[in-house]
N, C-alpha and C. Protein backbone atom coordinates (compact mmCIF):
# COMPACT_ATOMS: atom_id res chain seq x y z
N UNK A 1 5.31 -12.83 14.98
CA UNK A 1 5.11 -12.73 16.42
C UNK A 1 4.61 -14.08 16.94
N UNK A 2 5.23 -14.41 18.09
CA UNK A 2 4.68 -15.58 18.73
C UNK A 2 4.95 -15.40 20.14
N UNK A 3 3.77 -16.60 20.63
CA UNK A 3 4.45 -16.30 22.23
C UNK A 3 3.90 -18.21 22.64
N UNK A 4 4.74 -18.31 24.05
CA UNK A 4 4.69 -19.29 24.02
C UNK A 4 3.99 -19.64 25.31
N UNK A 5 2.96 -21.46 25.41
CA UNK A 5 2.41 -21.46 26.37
C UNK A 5 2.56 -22.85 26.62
N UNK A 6 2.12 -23.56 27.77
CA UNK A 6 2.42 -24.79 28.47
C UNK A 6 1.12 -25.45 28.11
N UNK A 7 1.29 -27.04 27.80
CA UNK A 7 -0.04 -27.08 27.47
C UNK A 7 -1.07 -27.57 27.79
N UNK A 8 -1.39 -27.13 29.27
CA UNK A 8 -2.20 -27.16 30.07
C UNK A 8 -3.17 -25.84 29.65
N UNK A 9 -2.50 -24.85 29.60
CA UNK A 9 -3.20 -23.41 28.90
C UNK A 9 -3.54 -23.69 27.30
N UNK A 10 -2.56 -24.34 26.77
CA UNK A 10 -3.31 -24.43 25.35
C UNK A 10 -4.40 -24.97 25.59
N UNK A 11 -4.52 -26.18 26.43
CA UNK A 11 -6.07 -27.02 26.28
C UNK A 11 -6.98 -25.90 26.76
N UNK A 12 -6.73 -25.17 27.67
CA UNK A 12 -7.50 -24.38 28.09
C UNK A 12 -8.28 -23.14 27.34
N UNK A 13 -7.64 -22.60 26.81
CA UNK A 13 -7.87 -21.41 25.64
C UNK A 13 -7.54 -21.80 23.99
N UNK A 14 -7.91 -23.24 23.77
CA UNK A 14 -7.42 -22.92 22.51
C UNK A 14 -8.20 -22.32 21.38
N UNK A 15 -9.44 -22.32 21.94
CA UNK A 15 -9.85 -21.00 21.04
C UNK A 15 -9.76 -20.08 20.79
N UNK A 16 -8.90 -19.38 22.01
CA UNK A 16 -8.07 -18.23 21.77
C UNK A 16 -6.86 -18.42 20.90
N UNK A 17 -6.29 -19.28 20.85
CA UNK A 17 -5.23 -19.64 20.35
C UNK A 17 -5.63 -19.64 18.91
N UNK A 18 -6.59 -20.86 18.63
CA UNK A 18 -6.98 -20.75 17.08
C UNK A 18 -7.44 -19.43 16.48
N UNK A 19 -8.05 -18.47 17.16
CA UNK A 19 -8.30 -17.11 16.84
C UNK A 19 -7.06 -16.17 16.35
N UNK A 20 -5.88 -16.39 17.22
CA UNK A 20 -4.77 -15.64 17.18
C UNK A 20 -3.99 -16.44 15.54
N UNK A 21 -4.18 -17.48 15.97
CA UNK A 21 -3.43 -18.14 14.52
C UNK A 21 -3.95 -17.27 13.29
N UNK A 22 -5.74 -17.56 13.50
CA UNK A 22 -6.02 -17.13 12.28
C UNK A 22 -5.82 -15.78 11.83
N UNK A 23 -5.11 -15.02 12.77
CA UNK A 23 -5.05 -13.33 12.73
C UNK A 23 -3.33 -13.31 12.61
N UNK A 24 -2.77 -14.83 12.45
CA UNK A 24 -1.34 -14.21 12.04
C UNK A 24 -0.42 -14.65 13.07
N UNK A 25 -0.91 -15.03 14.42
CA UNK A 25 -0.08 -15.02 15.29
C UNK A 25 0.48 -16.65 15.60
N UNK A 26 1.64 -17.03 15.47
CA UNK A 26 2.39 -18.35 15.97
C UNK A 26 2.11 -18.75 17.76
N UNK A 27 1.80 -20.06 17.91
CA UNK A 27 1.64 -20.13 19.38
C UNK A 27 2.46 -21.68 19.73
N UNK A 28 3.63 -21.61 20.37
CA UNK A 28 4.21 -22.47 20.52
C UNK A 28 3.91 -23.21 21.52
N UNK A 29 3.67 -24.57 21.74
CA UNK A 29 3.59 -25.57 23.22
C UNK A 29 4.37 -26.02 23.78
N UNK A 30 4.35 -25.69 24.78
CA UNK A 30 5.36 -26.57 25.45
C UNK A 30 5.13 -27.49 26.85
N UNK A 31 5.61 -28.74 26.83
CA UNK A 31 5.70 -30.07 27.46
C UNK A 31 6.41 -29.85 29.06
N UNK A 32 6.35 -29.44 29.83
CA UNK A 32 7.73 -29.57 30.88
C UNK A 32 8.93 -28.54 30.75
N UNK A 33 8.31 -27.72 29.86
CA UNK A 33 9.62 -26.41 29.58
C UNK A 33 9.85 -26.87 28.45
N UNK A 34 9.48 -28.15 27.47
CA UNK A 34 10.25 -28.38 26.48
C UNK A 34 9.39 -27.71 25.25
N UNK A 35 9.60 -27.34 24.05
CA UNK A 35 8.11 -26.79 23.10
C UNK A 35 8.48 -28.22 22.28
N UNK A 36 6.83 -28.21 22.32
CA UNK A 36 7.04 -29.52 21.26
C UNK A 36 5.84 -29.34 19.88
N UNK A 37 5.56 -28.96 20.25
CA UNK A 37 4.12 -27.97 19.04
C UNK A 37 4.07 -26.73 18.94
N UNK A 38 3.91 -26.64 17.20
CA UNK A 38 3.43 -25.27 16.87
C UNK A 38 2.22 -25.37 16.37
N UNK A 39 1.61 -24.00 16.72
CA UNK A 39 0.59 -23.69 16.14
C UNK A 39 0.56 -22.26 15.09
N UNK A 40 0.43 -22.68 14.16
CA UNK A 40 0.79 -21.60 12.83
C UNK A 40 -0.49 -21.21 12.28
N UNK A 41 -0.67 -19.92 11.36
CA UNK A 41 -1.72 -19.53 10.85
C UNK A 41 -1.70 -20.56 9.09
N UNK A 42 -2.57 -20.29 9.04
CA UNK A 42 -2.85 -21.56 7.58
C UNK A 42 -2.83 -20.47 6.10
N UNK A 43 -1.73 -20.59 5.07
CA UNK A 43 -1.53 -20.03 4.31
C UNK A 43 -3.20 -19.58 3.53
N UNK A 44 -3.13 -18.87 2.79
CA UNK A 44 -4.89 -18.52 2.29
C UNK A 44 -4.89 -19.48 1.21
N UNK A 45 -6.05 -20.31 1.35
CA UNK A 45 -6.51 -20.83 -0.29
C UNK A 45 -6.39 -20.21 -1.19
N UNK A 46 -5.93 -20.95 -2.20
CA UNK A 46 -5.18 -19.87 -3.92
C UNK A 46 -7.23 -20.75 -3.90
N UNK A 47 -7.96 -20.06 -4.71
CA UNK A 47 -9.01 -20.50 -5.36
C UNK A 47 -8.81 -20.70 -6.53
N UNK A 48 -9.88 -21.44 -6.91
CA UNK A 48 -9.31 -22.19 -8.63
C UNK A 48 -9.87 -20.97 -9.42
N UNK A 49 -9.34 -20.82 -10.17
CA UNK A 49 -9.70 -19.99 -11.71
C UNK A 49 -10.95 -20.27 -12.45
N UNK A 50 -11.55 -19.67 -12.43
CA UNK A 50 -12.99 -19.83 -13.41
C UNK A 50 -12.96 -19.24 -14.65
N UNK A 51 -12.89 -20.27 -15.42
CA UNK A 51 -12.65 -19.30 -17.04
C UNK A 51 -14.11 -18.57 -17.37
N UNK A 52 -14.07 -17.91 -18.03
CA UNK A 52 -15.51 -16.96 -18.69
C UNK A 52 -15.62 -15.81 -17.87
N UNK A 53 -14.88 -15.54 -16.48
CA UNK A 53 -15.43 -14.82 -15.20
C UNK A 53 -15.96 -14.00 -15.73
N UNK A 54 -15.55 -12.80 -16.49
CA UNK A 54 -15.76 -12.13 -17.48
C UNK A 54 -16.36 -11.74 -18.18
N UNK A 55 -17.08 -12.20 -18.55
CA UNK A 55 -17.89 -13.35 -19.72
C UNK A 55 -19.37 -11.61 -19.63
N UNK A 56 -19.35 -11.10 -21.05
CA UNK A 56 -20.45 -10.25 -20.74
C UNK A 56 -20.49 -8.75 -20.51
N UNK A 57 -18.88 -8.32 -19.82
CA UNK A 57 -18.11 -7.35 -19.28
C UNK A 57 -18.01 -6.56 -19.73
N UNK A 58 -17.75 -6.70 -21.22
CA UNK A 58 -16.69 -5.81 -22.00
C UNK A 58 -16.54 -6.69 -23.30
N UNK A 59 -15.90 -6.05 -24.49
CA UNK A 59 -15.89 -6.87 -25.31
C UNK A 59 -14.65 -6.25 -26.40
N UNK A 60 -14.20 -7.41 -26.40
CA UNK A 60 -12.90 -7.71 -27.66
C UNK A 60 -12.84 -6.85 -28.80
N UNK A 61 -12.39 -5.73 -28.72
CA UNK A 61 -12.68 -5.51 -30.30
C UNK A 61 -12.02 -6.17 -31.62
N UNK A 62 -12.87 -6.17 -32.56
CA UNK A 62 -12.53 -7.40 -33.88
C UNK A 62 -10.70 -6.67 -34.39
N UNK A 63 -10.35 -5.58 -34.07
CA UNK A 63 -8.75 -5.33 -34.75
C UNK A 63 -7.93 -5.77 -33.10
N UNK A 64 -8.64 -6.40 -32.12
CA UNK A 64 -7.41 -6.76 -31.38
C UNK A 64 -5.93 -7.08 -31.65
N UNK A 65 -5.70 -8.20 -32.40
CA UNK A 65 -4.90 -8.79 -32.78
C UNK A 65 -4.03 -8.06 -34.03
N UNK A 66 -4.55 -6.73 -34.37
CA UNK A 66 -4.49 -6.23 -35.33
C UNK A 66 -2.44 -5.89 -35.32
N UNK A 67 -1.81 -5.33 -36.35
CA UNK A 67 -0.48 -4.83 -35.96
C UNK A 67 -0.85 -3.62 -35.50
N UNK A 68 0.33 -3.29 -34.79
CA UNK A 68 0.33 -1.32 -34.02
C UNK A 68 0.71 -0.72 -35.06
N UNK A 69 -0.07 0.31 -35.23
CA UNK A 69 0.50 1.56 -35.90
C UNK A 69 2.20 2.00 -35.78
N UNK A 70 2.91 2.26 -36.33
CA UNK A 70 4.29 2.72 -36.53
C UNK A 70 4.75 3.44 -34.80
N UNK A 71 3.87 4.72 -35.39
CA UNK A 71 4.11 5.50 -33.93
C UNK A 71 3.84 5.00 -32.95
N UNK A 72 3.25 3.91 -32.66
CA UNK A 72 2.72 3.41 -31.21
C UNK A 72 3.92 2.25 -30.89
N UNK A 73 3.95 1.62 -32.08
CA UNK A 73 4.93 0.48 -31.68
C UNK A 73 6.53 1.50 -31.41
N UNK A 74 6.82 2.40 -32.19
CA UNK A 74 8.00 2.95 -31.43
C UNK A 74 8.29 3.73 -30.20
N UNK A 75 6.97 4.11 -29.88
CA UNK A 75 6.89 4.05 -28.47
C UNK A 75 7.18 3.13 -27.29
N UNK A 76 6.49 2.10 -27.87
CA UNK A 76 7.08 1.06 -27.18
C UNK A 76 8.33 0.31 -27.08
N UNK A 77 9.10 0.63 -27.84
CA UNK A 77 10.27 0.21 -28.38
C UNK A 77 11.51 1.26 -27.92
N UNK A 78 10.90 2.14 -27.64
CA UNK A 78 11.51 3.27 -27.34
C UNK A 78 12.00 4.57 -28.71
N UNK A 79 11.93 3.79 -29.52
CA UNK A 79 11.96 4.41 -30.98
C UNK A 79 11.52 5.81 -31.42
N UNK A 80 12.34 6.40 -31.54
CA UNK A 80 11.79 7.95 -31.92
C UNK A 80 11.97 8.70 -33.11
């Protein structure tokens, strides 16, 4: 969704404007009838990964890595 304004009104409300961006909404400018700016919402920060997050949670049991039992792995396999 967008709508468009002259930008005499953008200077005027652009805090409205930056509000609407941040809620999703496109706000186009325009010059003399012409649009010459957009105003877009700003994709979300990916945040960086913190290894350990975890850390304390829950815990690994020592046969993790272990092989599957017959019947379990043909389950998975589809194997019957």
């Amino acid at each position: 969704m967008h709508n468009i304004v002259n930008i005499h009104e953008a200077k005027t409300h652009l805090s409205r404007i930056v509000e609407q961006a941040a809620s999703g909404h496109t706000t186009i400018i325009a010059k003399a009838g012409r649009q010459v700016a957009k105003i877009v919402p700003l994709e979300p920060a990916i945040r960086a990964k913190r290894l350990g997050g975890l850390q304390g949670r829950f815990e690994v049991p020592d046969d993790f890595n272990a092989p599957l039992d017959h019947d379990i792995l043909d389950a998975f396999e589809e194997r019957r």
